[in-house]
Protein backbone atom coordinates (compact mmCIF):
# COMPACT_ATOMS: atom_id res chain seq x y z
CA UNK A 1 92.92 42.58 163.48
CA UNK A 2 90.83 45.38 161.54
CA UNK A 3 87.85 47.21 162.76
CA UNK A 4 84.76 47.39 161.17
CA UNK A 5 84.20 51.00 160.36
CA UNK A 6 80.79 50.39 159.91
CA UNK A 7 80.07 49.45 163.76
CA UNK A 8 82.31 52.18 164.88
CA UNK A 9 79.91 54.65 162.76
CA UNK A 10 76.86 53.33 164.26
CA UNK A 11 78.62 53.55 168.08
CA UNK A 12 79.34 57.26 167.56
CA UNK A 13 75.72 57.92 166.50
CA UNK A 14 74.60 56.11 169.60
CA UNK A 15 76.44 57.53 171.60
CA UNK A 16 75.74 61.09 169.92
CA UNK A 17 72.15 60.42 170.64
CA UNK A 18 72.29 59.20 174.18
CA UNK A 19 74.62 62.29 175.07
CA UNK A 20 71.79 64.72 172.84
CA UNK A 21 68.74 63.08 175.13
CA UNK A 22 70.87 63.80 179.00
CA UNK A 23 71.42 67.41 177.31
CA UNK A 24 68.18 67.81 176.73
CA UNK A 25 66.90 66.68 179.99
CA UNK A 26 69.61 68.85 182.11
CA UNK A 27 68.22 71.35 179.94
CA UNK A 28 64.64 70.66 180.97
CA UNK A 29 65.40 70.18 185.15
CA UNK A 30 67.69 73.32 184.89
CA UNK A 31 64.94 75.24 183.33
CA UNK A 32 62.21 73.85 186.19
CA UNK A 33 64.68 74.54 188.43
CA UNK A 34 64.95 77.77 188.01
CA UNK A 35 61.40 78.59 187.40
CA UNK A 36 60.93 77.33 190.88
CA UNK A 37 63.19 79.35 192.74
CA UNK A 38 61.98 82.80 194.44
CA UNK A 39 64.09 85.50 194.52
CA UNK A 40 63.86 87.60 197.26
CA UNK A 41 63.00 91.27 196.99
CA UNK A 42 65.61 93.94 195.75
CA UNK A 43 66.88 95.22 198.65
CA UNK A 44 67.04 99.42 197.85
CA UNK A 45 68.69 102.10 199.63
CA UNK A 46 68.69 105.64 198.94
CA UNK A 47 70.97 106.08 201.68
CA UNK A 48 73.44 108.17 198.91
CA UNK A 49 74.81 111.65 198.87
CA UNK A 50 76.18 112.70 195.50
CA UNK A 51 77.93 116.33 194.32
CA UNK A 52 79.77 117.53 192.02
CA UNK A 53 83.51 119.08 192.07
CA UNK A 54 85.41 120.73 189.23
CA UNK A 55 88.33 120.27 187.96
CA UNK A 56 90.37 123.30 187.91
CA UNK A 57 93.21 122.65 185.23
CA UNK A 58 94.76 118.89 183.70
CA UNK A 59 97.65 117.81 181.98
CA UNK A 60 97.74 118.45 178.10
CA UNK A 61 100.85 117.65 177.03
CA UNK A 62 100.19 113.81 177.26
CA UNK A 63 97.23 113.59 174.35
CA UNK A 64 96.37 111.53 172.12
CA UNK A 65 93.80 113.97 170.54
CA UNK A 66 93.58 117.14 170.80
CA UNK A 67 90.98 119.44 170.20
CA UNK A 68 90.04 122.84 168.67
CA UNK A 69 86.63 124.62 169.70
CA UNK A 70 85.17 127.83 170.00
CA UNK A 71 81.59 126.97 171.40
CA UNK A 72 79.01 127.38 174.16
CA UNK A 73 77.45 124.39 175.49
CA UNK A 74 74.26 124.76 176.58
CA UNK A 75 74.35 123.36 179.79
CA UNK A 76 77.82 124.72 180.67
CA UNK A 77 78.65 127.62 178.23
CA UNK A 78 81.30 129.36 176.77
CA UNK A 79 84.57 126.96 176.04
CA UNK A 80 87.54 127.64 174.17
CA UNK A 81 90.38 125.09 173.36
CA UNK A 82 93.68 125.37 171.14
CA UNK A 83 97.22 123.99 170.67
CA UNK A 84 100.54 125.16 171.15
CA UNK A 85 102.52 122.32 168.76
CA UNK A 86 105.85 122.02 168.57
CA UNK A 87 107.06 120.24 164.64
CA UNK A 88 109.35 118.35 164.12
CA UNK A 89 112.26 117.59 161.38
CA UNK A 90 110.83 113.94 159.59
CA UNK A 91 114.45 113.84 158.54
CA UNK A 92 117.72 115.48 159.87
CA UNK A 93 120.70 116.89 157.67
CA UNK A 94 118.10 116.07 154.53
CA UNK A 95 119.43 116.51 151.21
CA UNK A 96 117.11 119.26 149.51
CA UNK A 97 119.38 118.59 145.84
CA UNK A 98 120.77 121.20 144.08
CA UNK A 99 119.19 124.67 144.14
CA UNK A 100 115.95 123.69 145.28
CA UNK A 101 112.98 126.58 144.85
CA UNK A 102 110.42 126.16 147.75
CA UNK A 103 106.55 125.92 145.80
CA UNK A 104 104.45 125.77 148.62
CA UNK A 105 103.61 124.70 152.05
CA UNK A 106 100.76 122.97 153.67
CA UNK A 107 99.78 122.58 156.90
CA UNK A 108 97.62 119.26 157.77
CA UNK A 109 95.07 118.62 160.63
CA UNK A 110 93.46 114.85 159.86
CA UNK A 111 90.09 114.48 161.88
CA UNK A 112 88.84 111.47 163.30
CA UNK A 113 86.53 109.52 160.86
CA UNK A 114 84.91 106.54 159.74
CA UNK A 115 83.89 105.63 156.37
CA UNK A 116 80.30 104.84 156.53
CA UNK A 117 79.48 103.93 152.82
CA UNK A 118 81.19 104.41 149.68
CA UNK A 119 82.75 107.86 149.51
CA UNK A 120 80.66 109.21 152.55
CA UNK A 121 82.56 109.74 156.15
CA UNK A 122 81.13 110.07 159.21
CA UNK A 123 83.18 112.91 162.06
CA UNK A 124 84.16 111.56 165.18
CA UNK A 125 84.18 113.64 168.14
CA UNK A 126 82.85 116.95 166.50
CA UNK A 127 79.64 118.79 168.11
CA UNK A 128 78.72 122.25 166.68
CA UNK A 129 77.58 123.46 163.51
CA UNK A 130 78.64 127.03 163.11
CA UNK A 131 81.02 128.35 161.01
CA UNK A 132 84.52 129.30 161.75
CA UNK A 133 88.29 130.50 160.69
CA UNK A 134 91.33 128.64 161.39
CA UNK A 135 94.31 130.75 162.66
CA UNK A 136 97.71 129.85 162.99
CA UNK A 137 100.39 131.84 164.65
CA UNK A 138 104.75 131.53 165.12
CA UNK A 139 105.39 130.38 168.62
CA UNK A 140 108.27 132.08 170.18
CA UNK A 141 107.54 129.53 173.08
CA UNK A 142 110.17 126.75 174.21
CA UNK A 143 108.53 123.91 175.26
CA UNK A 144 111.35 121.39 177.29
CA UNK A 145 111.33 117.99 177.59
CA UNK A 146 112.61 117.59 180.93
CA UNK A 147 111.74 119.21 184.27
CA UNK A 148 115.03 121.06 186.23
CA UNK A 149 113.00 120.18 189.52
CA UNK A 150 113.97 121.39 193.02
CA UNK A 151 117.75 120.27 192.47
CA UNK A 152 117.89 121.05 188.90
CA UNK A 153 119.00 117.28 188.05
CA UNK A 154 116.34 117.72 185.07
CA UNK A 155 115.74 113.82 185.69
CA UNK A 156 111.92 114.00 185.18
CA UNK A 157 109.31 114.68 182.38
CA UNK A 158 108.23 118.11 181.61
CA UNK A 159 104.46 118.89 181.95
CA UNK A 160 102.29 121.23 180.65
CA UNK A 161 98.62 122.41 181.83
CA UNK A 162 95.46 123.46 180.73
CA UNK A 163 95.82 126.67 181.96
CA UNK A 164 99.05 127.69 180.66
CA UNK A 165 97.58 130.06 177.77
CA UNK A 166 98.28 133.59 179.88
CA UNK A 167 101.78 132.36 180.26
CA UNK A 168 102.41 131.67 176.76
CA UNK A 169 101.14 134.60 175.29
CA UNK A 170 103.58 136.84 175.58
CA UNK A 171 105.71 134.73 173.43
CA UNK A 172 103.28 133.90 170.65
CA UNK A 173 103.29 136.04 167.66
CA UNK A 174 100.01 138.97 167.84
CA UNK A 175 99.32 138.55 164.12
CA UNK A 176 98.42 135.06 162.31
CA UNK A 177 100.81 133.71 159.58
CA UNK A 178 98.24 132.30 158.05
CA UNK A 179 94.00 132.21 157.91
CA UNK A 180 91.05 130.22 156.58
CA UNK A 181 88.21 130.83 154.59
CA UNK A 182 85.09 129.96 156.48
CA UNK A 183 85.34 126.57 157.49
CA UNK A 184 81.67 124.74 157.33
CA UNK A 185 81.85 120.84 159.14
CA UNK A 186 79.29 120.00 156.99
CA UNK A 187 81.41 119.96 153.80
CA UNK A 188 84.08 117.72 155.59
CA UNK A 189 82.14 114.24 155.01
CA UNK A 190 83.61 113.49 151.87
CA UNK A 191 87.14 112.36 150.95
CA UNK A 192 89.12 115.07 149.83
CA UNK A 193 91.00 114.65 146.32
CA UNK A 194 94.57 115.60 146.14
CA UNK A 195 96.59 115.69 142.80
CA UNK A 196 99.72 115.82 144.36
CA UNK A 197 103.38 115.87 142.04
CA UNK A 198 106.84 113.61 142.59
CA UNK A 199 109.48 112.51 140.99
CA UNK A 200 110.31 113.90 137.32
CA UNK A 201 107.00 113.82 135.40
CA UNK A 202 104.60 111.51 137.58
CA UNK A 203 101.36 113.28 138.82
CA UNK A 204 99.36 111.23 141.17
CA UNK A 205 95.74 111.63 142.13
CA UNK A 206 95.42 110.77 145.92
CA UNK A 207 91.40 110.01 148.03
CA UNK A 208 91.92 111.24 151.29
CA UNK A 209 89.70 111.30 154.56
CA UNK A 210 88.28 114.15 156.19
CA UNK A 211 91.26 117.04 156.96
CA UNK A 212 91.53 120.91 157.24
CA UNK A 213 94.19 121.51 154.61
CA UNK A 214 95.87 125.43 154.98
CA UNK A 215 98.78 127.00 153.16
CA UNK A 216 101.06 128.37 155.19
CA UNK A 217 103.38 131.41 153.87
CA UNK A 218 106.62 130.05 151.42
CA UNK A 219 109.06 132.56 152.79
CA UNK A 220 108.70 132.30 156.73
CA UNK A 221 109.74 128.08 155.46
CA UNK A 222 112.37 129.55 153.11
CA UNK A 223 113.94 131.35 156.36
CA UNK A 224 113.37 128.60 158.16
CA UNK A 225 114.74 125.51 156.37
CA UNK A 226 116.10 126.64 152.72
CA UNK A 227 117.97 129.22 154.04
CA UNK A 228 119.54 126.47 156.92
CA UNK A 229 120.48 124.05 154.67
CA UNK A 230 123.77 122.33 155.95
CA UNK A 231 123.52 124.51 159.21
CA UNK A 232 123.70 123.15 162.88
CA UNK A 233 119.94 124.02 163.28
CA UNK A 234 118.53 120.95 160.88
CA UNK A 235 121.17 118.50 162.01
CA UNK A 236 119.35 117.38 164.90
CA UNK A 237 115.73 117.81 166.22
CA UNK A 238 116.94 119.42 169.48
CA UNK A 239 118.82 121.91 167.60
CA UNK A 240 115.84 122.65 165.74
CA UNK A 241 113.16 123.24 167.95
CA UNK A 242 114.96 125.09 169.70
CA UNK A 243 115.58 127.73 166.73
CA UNK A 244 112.03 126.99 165.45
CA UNK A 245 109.95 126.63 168.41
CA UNK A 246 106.77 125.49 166.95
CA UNK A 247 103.10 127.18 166.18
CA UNK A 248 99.99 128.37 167.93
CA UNK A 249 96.56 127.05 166.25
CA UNK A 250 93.24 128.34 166.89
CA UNK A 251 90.06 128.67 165.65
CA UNK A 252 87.16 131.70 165.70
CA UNK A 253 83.51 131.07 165.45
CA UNK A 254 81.69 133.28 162.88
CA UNK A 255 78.48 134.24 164.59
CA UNK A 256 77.06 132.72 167.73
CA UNK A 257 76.91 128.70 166.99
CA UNK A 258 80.45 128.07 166.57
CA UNK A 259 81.92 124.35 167.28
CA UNK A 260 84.44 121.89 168.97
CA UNK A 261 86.19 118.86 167.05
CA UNK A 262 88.73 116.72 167.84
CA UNK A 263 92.00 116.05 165.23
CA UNK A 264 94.46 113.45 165.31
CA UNK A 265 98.23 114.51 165.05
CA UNK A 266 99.57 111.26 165.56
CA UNK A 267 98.03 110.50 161.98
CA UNK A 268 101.05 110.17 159.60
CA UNK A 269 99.77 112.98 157.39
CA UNK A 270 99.55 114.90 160.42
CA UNK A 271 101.92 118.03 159.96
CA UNK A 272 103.53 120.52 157.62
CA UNK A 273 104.43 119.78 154.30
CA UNK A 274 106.83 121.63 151.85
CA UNK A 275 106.88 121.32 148.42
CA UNK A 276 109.50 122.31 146.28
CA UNK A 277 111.65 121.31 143.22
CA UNK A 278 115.27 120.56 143.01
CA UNK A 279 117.60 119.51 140.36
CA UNK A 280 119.36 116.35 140.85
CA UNK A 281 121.54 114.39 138.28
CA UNK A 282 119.99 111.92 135.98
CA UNK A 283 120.95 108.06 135.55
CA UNK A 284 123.61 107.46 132.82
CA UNK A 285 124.01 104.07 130.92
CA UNK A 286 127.55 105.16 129.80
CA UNK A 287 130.60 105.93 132.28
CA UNK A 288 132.17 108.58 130.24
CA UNK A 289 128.65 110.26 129.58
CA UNK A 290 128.46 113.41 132.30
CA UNK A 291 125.22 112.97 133.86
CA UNK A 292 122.64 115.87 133.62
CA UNK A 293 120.47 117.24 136.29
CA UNK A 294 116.60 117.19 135.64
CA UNK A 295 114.10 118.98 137.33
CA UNK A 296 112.84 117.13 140.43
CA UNK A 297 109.53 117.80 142.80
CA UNK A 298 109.69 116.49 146.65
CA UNK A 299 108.35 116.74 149.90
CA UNK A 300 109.49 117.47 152.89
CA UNK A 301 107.24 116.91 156.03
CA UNK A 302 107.45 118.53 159.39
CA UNK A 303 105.23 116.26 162.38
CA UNK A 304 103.72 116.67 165.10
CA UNK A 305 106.16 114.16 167.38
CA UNK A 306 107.19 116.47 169.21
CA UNK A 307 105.12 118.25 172.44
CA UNK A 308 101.63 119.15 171.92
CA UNK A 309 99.69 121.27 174.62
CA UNK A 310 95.84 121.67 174.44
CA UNK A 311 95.04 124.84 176.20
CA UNK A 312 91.57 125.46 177.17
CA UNK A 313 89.82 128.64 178.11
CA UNK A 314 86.34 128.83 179.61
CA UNK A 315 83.77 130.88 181.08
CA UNK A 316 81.55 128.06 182.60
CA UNK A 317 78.28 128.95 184.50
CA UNK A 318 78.07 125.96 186.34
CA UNK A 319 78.76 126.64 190.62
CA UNK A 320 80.22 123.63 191.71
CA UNK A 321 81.91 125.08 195.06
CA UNK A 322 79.75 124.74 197.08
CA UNK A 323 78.26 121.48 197.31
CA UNK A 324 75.58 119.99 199.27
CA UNK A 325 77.82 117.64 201.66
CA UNK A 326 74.63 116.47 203.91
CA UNK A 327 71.86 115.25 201.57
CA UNK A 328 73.49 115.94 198.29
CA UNK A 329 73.09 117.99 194.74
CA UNK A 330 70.02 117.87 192.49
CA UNK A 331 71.98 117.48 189.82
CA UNK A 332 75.02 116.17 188.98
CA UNK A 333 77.40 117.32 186.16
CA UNK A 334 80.27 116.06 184.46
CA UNK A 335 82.32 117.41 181.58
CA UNK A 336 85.16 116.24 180.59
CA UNK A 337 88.45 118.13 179.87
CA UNK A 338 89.31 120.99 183.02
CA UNK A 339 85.46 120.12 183.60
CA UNK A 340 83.32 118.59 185.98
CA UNK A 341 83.21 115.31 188.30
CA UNK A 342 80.99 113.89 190.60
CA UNK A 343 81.33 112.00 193.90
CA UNK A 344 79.33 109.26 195.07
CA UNK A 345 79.16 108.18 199.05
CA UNK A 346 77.06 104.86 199.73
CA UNK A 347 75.08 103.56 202.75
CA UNK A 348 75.21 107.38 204.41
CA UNK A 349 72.71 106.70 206.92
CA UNK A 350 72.64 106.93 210.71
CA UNK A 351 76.00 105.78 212.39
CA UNK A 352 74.78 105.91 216.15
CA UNK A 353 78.15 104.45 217.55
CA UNK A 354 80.19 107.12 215.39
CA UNK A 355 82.49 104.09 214.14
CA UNK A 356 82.72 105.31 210.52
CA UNK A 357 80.29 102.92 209.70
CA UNK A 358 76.47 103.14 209.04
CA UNK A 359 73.77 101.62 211.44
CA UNK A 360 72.43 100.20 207.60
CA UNK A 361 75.76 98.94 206.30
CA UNK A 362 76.71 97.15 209.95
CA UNK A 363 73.52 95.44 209.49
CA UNK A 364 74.40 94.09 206.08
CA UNK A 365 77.80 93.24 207.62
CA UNK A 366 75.99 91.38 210.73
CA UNK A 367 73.67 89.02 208.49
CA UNK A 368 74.89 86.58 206.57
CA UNK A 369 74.04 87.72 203.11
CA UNK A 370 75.56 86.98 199.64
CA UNK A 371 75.56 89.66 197.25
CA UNK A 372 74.01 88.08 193.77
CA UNK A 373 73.48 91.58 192.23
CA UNK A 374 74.04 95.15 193.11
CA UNK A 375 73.51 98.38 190.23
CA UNK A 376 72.65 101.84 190.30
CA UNK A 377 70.62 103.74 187.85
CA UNK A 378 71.35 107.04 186.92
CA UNK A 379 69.03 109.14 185.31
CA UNK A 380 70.16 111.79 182.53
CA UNK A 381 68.37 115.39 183.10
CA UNK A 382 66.56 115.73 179.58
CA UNK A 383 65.44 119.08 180.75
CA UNK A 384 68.63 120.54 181.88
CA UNK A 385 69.96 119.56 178.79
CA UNK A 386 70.58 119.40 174.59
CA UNK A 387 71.34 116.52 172.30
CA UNK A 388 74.77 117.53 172.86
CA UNK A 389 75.38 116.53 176.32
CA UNK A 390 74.22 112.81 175.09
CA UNK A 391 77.73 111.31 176.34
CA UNK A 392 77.51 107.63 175.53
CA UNK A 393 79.49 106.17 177.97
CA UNK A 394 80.45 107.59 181.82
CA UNK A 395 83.22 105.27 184.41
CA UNK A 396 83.47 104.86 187.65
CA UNK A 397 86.09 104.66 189.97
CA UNK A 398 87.46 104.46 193.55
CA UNK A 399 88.28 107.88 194.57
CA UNK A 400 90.32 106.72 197.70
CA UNK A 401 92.74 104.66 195.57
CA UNK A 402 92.12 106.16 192.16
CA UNK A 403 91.70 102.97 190.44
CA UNK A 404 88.84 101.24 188.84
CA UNK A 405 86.48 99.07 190.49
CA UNK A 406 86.82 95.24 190.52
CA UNK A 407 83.98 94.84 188.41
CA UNK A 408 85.64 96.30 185.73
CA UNK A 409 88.57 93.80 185.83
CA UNK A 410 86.11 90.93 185.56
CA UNK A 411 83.90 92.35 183.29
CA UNK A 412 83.73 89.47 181.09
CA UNK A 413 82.01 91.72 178.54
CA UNK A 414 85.47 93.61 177.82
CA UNK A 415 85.98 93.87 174.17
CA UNK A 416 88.41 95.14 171.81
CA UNK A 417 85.66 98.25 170.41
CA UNK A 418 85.37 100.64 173.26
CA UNK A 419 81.45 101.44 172.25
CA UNK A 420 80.59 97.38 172.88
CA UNK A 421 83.18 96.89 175.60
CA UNK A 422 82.30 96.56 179.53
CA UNK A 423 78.42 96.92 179.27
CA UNK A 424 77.94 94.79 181.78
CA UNK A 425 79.41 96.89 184.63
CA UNK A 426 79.51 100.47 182.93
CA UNK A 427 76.01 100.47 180.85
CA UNK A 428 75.42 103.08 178.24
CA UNK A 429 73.02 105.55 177.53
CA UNK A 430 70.10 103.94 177.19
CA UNK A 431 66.53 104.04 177.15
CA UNK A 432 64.62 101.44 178.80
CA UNK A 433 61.85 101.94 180.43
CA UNK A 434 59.37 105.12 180.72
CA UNK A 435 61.95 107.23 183.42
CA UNK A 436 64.20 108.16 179.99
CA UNK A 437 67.78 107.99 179.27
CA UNK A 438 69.86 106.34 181.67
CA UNK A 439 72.73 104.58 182.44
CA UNK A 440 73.59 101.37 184.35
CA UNK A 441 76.22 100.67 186.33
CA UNK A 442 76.55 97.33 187.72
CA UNK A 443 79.01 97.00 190.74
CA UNK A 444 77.99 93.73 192.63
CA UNK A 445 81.76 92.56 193.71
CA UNK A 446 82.57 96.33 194.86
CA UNK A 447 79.52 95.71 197.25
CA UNK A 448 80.03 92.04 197.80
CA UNK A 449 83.44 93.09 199.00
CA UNK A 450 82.13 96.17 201.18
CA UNK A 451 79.40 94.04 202.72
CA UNK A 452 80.94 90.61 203.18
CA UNK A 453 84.31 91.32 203.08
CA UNK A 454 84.28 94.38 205.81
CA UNK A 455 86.30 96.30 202.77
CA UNK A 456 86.43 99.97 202.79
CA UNK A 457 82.99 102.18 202.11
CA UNK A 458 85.08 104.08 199.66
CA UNK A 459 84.19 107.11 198.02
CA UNK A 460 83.14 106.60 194.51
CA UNK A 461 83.75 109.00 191.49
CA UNK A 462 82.08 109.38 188.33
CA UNK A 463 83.41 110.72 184.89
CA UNK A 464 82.88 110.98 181.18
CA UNK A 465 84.52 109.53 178.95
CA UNK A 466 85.00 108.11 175.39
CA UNK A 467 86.96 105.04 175.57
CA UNK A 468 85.82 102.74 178.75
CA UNK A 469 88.90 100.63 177.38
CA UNK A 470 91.68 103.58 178.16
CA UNK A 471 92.37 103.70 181.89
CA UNK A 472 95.50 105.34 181.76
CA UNK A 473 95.80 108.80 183.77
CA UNK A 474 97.14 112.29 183.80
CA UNK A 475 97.98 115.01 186.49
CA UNK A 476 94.78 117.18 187.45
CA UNK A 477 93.62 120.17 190.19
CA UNK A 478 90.41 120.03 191.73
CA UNK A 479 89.03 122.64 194.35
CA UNK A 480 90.07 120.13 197.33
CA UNK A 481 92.58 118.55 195.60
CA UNK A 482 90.78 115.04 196.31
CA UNK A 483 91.78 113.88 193.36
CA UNK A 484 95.19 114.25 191.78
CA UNK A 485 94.76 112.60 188.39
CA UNK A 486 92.17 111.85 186.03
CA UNK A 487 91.53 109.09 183.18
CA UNK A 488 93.25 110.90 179.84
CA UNK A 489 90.35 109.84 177.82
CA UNK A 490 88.13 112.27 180.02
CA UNK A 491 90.86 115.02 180.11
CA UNK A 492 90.76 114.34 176.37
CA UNK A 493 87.17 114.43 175.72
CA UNK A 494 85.54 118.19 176.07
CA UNK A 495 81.67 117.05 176.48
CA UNK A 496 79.27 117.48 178.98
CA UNK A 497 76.13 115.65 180.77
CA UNK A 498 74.00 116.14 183.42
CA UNK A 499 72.23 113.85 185.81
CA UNK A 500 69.51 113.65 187.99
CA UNK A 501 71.05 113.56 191.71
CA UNK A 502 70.34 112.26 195.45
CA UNK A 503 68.67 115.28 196.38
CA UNK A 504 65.83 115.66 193.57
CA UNK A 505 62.57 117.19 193.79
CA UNK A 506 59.56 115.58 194.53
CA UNK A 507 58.56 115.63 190.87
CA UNK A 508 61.88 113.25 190.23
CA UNK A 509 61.48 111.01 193.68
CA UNK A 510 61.80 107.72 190.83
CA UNK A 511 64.98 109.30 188.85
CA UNK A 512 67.03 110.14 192.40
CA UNK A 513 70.30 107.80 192.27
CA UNK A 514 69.52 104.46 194.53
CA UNK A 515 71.56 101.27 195.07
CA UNK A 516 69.82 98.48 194.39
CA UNK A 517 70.82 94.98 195.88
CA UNK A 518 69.70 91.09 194.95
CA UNK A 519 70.62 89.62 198.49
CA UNK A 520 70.47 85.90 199.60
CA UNK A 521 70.13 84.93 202.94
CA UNK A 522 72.89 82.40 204.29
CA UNK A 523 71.31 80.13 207.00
């Protein structure tokens, strides 16, 4: 039997319609619904002590970026960073051709960058915008892969610190192989045209993005690979870094500004190049023709896959040892890199039967309350600080376990771009209302646990950072040694903020840190 087609159109549209009119009226009730529901007061406690702690030295040798800077901060002064690299042979036992004649080497430092319109880039992660030389120095310096530990079974990963730079010294060449001219960040926004030379005749013209480019002197290379051509030291990478152990790279402000910038040496361009010319035999057609050797350019590259070490140097003015433990700091700072963090301690009222827990949180405990909402605001000190120490994003975490609250699992907000990702629970810097710059952070099933779940009142930490997506960790000192790791994206990331506190003055009563709850009452 066949269907009409025509009736089954005219069903669907029927049904379409009746389905459109219920949505429409769910719509409607849901919407009066909700207009007549009252919402009970925010429940808001100021009940918080908050302080700051630095961190005395972190593990370098684990980056992803690293950075170069010679630069005072405003808020926390005088900062210093450089790296101790150790290259790398992009090919073992390579075959240089017949008498090859080194032309020149280049050394290669890629920045982070974005291409914001045609031909125009934008610098990531560069603050600063003095002038300044960039040095590089031979390394005498061995840097091992694995650790000999107590029992010299060398079964576990080397690591290297912050704070190694007085150790290394001694074995780091006094005078620089190699210098810049003045180095201006302002003429870095543009892509940088190569004509660059292969093969037998071809010349090719190459657009690159944003790099410090830096010849490095032909003979120390010569002595270095020509001259070890077929030797044990370029038949293997552990051979090699061994004999060459790698090279020291700074830079030097010129006058007071200076600046601090980030590079990426996991970029493939990343590295020394050599350029040379060889002679290698042409292609014949005919067997009994002997072949003839033509003039040939190549490139050789040396990376940066090997260990890296950021070592920082500061002379920071900020007194973070002696915190207020009893009604908490003013202000609170954070910086990433060997910087500062900040600790947060919730419901710190009275606790008159000295359990551990507070008369205020026992009575959130003892009602039956369901936690719909619970943020804190915190307040960015505009006068204690520049347009530098705008950080974007900050992250919180449980300082008893080290891990990330469970709002940040279930942040349902988490995206793939780390400046859109997680707003919901970690809000950026933003400016809302008429207290200034501030950011959110939104930790309602932290405190739904705490209150209705009798979890731990954990202490809370707070930190910079430049990725809320990255999570993963590296070694770190503090004073106390409360902490023994931090998130690699703040060890990474060398700026600064400051915010208002739980101890502010009078003037600040509406920017002091308080926890703000949207409770409803279980009957």
């Amino acid at each position: 039997m066949q269907r009409n087609p025509f009736i089954k159109f005219v069903l669907l549209i029927v049904i379409s319609a009746s389905l459109w009119s219920c949505d429409e009226d769910f719509m409607e009730t849901g919407n009066n619904l909700i207009n007549t529901i009252e919402l009970p007061p925010l429940y808001e406690t100021d009940n918080i002590i908050a302080y700051s702690k630095r961190i005395n030295q972190v593990e370098t040798s684990n980056f992803t970026m690293h950075s170069l800077a010679d630069f005072t901060d405003p808020v926390y002064g005088d900062f210093k960073s450089s790296v101790l690299a150790q290259l790398q042979l992009s090919q073992t036992n390579n075959d240089f051709g017949t008498d090859p004649q080194l032309d020149s080497v280049t050394l290669t430092l890629p920045f982070f960058s974005r291409l914001v319109e045609e031909n125009v880039y934008e610098l990531d992660s560069v603050y600063g915008s003095g002038e300044f030389v960039l040095k590089v120095y031979r390394s005498n310096q061995f840097l091992r892969n694995l650790n000999p530990g107590p029992d010299g079974d060398f079964t576990e990963m080397q690591s290297y610190y912050s704070d190694q730079l007085p150790e290394f010294l001694p074995n780091i060449e006094s005078t620089p192989i190699a210098e810049s001219e003045p180095i201006d960040l302002a003429d870095y926004t543009t892509p940088l045209s190569l004509v660059q030379r292969s093969g037998t005749e071809s010349v090719d013209t190459l657009s690159l993005s944003p790099r410090i480019r830096l010849n490095l002197p032909v003979d120390l290379f010569n002595e270095v690979i020509l001259d070890k051509i077929g030797s044990p030291e370029l038949a293997s990478n552990a051979n090699f870094v061994n004999f060459f152990r790698g090279l020291y790279i700074e830079v030097e402000r010129i006058g007071q500004d200076g600046a601090s910038m980030h590079f990426d040496l996991n970029n493939d361009d990343a590295g020394v190049t050599l350029h040379y010319q060889t002679q290698r035999q042409g292609f014949v057609t005919n067997e009994e023709e002997e072949p003839e050797f033509e003039t040939n350019w190549n490139r050789f590259n040396l990376n940066f896959e090997g260990i890296n070490v950021n070592l920082f140097d500061d002379s920071f003015t900020v007194d973070a040892s002696n915190p207020n433990l009893e009604e908490g700091d003013e202000n609170l700072y954070l910086k990433g890199g060997a910087g500062y963090y900040s600790v947060m301690e919730l419901f710190t009222g009275p606790d008159s039967d000295a359990d551990g827990v507070s008369d205020e949180l026992q009575d959130l405990r003892d009602r039956n309350v369901l936690v719909n909402d619970a943020q804190i605001d915190l307040y960015l000190n505009e006068e204690a600080t520049d347009s530098i120490n705008r950080v974007n994003r900050i992250i919180v975490f449980n300082i008893d376990n080290n891990e990330v609250l469970i709002d940040y699992i279930r942040d349902r907000t988490a995206g793939t771009l780390p400046a859109s990702s997680r707003v919901s629970h970690l809000g950026p810097l933003m400016n809302v209302d008429s207290l200034g710059l501030r950011y959110r952070l939104r930790i309602t099933d932290y405190i739904n646990q705490v209150i209705t779940q009798d979890s731990t009142n954990a202490k809370l930490g707070l930190m910079v950072t430049d990725n809320v997506n990255a999570t993963g960790s590296v070694e770190a000192q503090t004073t106390d040694n409360q902490i023994e790791s931090i998130f690699r994206q703040t060890a990474q990331f060398t700026k600064g903020t400051v915010l208002h506190g739980s101890n502010t003055s009078e003037e600040d009563e509406e920017k002091r840190i308080k926890l703000k709850i949207q409770l409803t009452e279980i009957n």
